[in-house]
N, C-alpha and C. Protein backbone atom coordinates (compact mmCIF):
# COMPACT_ATOMS: atom_id res chain seq x y z
N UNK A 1 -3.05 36.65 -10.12
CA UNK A 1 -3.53 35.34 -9.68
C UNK A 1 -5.04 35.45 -9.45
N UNK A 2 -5.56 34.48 -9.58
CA UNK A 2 -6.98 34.42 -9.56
C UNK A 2 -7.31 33.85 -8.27
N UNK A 3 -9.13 33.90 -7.93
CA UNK A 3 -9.56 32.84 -6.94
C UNK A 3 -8.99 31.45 -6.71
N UNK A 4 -9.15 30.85 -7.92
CA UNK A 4 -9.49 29.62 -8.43
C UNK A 4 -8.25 29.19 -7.86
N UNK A 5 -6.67 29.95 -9.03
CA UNK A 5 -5.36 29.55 -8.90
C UNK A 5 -5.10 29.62 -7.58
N UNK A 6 -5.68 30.54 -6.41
CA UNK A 6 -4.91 30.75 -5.11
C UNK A 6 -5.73 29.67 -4.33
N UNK A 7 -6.79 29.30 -4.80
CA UNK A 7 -7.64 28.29 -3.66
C UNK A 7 -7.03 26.93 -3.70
N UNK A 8 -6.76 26.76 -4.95
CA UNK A 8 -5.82 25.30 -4.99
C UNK A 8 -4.47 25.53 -4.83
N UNK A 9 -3.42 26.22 -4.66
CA UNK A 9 -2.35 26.55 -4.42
C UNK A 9 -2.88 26.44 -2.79
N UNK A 10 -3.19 26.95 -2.17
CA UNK A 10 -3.11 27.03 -0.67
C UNK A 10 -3.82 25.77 -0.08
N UNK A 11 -4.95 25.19 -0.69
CA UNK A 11 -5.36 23.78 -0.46
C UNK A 11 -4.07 23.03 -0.72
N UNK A 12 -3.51 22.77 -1.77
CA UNK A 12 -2.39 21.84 -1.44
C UNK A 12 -1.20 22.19 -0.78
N UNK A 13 -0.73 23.69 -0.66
CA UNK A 13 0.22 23.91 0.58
C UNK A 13 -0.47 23.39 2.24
N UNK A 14 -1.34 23.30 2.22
CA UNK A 14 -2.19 22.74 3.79
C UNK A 14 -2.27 20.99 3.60
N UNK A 15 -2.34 20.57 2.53
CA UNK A 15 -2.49 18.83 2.14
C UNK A 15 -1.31 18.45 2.77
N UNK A 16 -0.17 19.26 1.94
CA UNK A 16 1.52 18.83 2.23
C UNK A 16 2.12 19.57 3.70
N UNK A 17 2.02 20.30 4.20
CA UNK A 17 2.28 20.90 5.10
C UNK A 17 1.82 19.84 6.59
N UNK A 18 0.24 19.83 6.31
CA UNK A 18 0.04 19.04 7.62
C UNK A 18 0.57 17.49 7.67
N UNK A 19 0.80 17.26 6.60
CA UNK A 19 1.20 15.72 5.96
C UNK A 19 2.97 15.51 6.55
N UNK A 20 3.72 16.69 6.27
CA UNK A 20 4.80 16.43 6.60
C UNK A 20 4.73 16.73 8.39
N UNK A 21 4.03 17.42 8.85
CA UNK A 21 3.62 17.60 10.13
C UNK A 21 3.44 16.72 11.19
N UNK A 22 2.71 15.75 10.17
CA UNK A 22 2.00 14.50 10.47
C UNK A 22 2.42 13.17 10.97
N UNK A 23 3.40 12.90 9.42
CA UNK A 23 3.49 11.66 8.83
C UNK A 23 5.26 11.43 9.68
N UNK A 24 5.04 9.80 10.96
CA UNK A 24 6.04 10.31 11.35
C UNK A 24 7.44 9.65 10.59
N UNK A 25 7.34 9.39 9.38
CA UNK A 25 8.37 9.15 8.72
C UNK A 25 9.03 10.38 8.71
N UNK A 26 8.17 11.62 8.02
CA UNK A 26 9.12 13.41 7.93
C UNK A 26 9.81 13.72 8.77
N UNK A 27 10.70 14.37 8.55
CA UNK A 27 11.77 14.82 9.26
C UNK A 27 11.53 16.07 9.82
N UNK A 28 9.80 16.76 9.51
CA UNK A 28 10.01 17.42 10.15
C UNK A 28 8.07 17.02 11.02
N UNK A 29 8.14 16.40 11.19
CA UNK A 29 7.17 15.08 12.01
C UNK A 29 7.37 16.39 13.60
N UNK A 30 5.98 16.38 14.13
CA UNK A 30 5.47 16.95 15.44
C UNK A 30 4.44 16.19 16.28
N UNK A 31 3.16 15.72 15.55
CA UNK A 31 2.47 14.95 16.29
C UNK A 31 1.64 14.50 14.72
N UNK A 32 1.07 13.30 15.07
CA UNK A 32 0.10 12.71 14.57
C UNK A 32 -1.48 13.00 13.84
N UNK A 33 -1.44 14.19 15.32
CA UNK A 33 -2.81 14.69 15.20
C UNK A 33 -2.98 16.29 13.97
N UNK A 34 -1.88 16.02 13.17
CA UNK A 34 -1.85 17.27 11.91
C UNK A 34 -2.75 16.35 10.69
N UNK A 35 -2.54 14.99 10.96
CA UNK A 35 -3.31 14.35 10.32
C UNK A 35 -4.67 14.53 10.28
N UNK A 36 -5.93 14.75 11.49
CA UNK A 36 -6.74 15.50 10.70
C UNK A 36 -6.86 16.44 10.41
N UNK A 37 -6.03 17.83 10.16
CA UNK A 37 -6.01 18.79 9.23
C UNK A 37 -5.83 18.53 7.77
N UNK A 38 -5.41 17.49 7.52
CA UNK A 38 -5.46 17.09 6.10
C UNK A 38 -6.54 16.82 5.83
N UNK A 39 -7.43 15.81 6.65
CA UNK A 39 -8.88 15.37 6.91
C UNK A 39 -9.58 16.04 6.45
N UNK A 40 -9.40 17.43 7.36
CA UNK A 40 -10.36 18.61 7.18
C UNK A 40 -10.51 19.39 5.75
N UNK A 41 -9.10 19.28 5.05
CA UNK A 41 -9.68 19.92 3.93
C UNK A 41 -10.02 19.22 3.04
N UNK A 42 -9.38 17.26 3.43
CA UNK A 42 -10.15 16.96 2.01
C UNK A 42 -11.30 16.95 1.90
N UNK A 43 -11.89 16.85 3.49
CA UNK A 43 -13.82 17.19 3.08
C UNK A 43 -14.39 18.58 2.68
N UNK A 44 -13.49 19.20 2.92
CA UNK A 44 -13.73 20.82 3.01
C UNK A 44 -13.88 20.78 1.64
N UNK A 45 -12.94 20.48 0.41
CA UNK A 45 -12.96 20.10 -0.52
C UNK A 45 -13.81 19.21 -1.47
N UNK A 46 -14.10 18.07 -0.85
CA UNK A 46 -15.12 17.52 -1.03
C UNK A 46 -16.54 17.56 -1.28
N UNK A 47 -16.73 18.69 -0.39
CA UNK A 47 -18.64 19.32 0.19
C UNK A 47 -18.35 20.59 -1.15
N UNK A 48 -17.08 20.97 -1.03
CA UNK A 48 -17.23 21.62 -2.39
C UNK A 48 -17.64 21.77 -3.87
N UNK A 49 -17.05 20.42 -4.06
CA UNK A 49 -17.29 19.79 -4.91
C UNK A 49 -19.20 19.61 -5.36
N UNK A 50 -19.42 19.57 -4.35
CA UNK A 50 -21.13 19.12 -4.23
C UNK A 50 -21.72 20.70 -4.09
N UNK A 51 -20.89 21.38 -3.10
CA UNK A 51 -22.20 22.15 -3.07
C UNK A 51 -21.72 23.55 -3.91
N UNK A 52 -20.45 23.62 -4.56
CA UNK A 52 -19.76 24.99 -5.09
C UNK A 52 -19.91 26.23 -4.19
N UNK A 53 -19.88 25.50 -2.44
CA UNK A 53 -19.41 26.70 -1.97
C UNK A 53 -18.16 26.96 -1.26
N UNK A 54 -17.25 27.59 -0.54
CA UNK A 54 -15.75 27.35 0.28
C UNK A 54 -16.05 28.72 0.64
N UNK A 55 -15.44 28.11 1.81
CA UNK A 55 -15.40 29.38 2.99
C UNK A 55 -14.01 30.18 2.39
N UNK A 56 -12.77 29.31 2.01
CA UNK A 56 -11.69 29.99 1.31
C UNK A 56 -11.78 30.57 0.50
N UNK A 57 -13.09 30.74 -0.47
CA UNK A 57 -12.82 31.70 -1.99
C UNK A 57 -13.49 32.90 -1.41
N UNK A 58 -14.43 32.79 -0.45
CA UNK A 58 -15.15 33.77 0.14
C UNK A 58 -13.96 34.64 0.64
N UNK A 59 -13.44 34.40 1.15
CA UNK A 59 -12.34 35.50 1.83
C UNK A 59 -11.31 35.42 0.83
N UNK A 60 -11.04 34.70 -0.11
CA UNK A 60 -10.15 35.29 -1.27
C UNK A 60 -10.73 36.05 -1.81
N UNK A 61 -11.82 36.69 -2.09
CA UNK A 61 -12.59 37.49 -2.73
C UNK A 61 -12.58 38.79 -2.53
N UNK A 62 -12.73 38.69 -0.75
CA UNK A 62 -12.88 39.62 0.11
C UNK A 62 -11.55 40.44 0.28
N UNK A 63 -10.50 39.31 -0.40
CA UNK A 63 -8.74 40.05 0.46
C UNK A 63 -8.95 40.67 -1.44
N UNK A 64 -9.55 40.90 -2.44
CA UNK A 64 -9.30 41.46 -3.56
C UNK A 64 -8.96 40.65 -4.70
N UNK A 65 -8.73 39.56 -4.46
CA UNK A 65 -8.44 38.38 -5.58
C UNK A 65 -9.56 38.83 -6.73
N UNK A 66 -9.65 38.39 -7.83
CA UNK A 66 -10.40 38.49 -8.91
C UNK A 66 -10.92 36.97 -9.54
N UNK A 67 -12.02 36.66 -10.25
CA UNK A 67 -12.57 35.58 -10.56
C UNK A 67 -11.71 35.46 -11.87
N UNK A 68 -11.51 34.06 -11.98
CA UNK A 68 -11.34 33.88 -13.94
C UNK A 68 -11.85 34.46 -14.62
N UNK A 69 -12.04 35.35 -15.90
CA UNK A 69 -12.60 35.08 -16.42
C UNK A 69 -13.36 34.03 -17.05
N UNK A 70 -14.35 33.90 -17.42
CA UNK A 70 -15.26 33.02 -18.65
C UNK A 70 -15.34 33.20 -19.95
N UNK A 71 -14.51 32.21 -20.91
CA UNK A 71 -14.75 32.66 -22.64
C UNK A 71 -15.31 31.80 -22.86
């Protein structure tokens, strides 16, 4: 697995996770306030987007993950 594949795999396990956390339709619903953890990464995500940096690939890097290659 790569950076790339594990940064978006774990960004959307945290999208859906705090969402079902959240949202009090789920059944497995706790409080409201998981809702801004979703918040948080879509900006986290967002500033990414702009600035190509994440605190998450940094420490995927660090735990040994490997970059894509480039062809």
């Amino acid at each position: 697995m790569t950076v790339d594949n594990a940064l978006r795999a774990i960004a959307g396990l945290f999208v859906l996770l705090s969402l079902a956390l959240g949202a009090q339709a789920s059944p497995l619903f706790v409080s409201t306030n998981f809702l801004w953890f979703t918040a948080f990464v879509g900006a986290n995500l967002l500033q990414s987007g702009f600035s190509g940096t994440c605190p998450m690939r940094w420490l995927l890097r660090k735990s040994g993950l490997k970059q894509a290659s480039t062809a």
